[in-house]
N, C-alpha and C. Protein backbone atom coordinates (compact mmCIF):
# COMPACT_ATOMS: atom_id res chain seq x y z
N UNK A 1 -8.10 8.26 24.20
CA UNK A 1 -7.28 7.43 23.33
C UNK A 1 -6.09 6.93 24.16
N UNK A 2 -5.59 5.79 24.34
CA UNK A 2 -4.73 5.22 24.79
C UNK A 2 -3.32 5.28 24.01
N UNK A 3 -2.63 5.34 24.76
CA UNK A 3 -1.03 5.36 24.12
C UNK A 3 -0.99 4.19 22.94
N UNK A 4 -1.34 2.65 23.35
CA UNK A 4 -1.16 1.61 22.31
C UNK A 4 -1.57 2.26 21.31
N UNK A 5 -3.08 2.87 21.33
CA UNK A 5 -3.69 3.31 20.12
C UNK A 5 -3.13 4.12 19.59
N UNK A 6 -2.21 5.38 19.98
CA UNK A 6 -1.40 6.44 19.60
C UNK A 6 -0.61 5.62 18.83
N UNK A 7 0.38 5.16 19.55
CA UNK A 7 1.45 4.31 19.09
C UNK A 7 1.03 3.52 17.70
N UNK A 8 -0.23 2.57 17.57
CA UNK A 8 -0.13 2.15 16.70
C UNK A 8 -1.05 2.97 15.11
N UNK A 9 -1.39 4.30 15.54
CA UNK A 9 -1.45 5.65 14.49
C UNK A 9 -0.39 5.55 13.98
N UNK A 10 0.94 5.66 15.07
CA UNK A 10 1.52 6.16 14.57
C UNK A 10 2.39 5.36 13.11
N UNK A 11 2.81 4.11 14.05
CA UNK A 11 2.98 3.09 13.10
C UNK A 11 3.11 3.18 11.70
N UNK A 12 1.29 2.83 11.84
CA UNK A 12 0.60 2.80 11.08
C UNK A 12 0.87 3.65 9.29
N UNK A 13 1.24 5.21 9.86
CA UNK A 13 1.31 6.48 9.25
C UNK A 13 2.75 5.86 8.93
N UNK A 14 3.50 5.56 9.45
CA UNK A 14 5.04 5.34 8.89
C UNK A 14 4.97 4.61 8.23
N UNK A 15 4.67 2.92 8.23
CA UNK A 15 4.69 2.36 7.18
C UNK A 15 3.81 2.45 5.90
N UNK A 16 2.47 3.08 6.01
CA UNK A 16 1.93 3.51 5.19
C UNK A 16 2.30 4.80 4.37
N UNK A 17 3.15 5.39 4.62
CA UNK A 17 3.50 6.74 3.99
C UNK A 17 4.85 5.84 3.00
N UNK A 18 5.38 5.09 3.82
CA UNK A 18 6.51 4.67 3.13
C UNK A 18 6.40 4.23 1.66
N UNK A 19 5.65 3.84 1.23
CA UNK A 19 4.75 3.71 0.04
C UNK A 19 4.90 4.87 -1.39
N UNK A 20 4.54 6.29 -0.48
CA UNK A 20 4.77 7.87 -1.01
C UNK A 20 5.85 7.69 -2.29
N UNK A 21 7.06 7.54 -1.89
CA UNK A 21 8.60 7.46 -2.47
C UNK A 21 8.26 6.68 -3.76
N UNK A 22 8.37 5.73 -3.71
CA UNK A 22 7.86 4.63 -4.36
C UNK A 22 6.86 4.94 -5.50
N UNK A 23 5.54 5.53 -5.35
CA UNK A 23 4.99 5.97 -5.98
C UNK A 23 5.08 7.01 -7.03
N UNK A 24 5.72 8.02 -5.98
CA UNK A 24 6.30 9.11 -6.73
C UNK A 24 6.93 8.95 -7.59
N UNK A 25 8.38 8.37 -7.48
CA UNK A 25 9.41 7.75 -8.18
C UNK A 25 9.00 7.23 -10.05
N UNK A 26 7.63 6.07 -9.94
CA UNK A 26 7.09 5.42 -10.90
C UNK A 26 6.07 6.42 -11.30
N UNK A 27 5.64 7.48 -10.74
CA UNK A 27 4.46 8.13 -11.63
C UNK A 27 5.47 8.85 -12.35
N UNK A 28 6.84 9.68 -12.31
CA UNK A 28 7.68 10.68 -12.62
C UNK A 28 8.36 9.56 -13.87
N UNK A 29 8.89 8.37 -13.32
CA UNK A 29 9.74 7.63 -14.37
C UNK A 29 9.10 6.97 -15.66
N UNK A 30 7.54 6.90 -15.27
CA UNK A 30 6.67 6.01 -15.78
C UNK A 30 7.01 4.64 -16.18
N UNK A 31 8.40 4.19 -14.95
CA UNK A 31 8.68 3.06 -15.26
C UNK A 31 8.49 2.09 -14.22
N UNK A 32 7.79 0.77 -14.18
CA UNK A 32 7.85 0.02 -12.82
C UNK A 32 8.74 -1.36 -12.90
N UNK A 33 8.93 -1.27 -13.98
CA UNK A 33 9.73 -2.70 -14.64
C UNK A 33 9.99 -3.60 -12.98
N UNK A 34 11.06 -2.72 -12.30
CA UNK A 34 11.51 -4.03 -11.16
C UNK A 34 10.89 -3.83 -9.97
N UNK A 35 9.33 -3.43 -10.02
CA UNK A 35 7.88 -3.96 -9.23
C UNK A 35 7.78 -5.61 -9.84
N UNK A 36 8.08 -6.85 -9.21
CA UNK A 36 7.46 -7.92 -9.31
C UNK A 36 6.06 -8.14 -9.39
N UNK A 37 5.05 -8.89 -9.52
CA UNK A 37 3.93 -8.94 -10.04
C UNK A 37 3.90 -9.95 -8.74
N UNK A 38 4.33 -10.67 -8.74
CA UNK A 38 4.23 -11.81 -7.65
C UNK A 38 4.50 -10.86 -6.27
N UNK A 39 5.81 -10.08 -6.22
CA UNK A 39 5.34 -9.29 -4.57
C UNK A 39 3.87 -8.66 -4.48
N UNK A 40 3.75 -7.44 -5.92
CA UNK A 40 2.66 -7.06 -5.31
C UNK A 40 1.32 -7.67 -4.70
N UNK A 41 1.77 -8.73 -5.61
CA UNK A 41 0.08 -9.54 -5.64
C UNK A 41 0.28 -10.07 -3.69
N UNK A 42 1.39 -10.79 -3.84
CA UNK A 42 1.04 -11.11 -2.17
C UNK A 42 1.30 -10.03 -1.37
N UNK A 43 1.88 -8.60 -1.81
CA UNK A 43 1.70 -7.62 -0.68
C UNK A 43 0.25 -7.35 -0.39
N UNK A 44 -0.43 -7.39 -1.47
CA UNK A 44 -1.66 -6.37 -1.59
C UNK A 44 -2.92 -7.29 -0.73
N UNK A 45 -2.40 -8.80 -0.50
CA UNK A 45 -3.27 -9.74 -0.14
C UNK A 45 -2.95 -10.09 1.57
N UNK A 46 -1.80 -9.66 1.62
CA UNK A 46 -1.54 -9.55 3.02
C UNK A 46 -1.61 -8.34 3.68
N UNK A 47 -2.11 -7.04 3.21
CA UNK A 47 -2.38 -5.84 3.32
C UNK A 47 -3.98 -6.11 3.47
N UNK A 48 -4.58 -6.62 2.43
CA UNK A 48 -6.08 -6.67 2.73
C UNK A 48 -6.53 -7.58 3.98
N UNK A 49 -5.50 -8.88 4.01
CA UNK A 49 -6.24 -9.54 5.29
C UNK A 49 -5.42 -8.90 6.87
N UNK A 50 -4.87 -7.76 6.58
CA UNK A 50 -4.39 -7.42 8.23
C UNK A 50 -5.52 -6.44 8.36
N UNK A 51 -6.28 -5.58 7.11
CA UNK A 51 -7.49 -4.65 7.07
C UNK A 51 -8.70 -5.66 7.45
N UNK A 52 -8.88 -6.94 7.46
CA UNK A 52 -9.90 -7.75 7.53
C UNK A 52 -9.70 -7.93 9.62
N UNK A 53 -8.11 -8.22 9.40
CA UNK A 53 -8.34 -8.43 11.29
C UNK A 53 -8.10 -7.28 11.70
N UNK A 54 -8.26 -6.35 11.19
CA UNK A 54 -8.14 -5.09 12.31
C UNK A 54 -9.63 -5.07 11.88
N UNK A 55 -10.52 -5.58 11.28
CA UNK A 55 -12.17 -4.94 11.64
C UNK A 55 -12.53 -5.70 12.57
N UNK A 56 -11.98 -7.67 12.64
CA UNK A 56 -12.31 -8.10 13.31
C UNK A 56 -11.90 -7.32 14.96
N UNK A 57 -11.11 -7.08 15.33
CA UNK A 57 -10.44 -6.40 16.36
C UNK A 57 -11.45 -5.47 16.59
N UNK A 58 -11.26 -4.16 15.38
CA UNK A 58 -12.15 -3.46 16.00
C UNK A 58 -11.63 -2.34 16.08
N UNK A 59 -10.18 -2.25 15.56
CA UNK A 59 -8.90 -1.25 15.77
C UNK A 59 -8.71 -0.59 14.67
N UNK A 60 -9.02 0.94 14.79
CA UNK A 60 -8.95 1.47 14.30
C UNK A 60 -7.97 2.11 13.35
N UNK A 61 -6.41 2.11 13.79
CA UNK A 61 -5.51 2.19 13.42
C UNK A 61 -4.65 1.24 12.36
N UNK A 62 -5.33 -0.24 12.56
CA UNK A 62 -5.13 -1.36 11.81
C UNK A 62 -6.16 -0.89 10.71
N UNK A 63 -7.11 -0.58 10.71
CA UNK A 63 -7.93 -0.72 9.85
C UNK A 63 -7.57 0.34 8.66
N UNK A 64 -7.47 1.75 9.52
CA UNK A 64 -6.94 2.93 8.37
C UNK A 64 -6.27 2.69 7.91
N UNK A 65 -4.73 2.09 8.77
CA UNK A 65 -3.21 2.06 7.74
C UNK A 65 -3.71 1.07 6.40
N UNK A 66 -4.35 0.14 6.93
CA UNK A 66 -4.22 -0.94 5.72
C UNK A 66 -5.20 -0.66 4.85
N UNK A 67 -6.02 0.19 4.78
CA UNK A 67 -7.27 1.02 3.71
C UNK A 67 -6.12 1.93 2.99
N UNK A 68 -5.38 2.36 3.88
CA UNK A 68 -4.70 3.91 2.57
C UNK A 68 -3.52 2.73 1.72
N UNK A 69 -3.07 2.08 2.72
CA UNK A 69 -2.10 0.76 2.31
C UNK A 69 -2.91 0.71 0.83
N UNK A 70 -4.41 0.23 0.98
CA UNK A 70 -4.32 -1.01 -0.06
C UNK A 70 -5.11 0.52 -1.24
N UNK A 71 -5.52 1.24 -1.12
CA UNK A 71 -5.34 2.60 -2.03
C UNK A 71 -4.37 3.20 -2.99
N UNK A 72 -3.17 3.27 -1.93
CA UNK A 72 -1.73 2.93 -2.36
C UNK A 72 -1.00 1.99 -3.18
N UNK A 73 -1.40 0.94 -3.28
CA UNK A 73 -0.78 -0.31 -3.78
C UNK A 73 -1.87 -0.46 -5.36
N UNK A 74 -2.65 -0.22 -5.00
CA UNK A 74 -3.94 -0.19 -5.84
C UNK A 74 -3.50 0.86 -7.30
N UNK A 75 -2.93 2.34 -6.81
CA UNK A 75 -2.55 2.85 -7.38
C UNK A 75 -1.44 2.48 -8.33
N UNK A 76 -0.36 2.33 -7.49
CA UNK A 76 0.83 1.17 -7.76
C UNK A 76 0.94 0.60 -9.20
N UNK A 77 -0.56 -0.18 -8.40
CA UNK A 77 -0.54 -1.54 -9.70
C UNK A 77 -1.00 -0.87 -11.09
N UNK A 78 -2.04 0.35 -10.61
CA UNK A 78 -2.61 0.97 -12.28
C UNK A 78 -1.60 1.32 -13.15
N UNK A 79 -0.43 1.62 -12.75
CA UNK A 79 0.38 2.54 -13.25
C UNK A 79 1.69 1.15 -13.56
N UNK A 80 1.43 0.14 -12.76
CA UNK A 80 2.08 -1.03 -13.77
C UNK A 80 1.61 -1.29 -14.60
N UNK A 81 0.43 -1.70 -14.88
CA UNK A 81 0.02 -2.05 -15.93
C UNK A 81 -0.26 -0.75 -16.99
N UNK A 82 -0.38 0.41 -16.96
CA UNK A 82 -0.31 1.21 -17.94
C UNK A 82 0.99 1.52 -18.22
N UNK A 83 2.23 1.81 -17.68
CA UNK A 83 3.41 1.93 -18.03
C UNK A 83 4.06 0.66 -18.91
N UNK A 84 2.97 -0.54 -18.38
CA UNK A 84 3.95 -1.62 -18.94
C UNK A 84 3.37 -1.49 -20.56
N UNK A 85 2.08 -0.79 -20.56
CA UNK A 85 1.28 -1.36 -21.99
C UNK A 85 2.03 0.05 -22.82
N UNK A 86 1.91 1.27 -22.42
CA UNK A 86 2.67 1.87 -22.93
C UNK A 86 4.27 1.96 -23.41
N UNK A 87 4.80 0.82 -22.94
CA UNK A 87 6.42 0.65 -22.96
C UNK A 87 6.33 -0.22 -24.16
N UNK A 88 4.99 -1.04 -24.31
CA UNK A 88 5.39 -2.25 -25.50
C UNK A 88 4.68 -1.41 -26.66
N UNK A 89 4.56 -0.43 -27.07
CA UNK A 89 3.94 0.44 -27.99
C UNK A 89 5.33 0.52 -28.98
């Protein structure tokens, strides 16, 4: 394994963990109110096409971060839309 490749594990693991907080935060508050609908949507679409060129690449590290990335975000969004449907009850 090459250092780049280390390096970009590592990356990878940082900005993808960064996510964690975030999550946590909205599963505990069950509130996402000031999650925009418009960021997620273009996070989650620019998350899927950096997972599309890291297959093209071939890179492994591109490919994982942005799979747990879009797992993560995926989650995210369930819990917007159920917090939001549960809030208008």
């Amino acid at each position: 394994m090459t250092i780049a490749t280390v390096i970009g594990f590592i990356a990878g693991m940082l900005t993808t963990l960064s996510f964690v907080p975030q999550i946590l935060k909205t599963f505990r508050s069950k509130r996402c109110d000031d999650l925009s609908w418009g960021m997620l949507l273009a996070f989650i679409s620019g998350v899927f096409l950096w997972f599309v060129y890291g297959v093209f690449l071939r890179s492994a590290p591109i490919m994982l971060a942005n799979v747990v990335t879009l797992l993560l975000l995926a989650w995210l969004l369930m819990m917007k839309i159920r917090y939001r449907r549960a809030a208008g009850r």
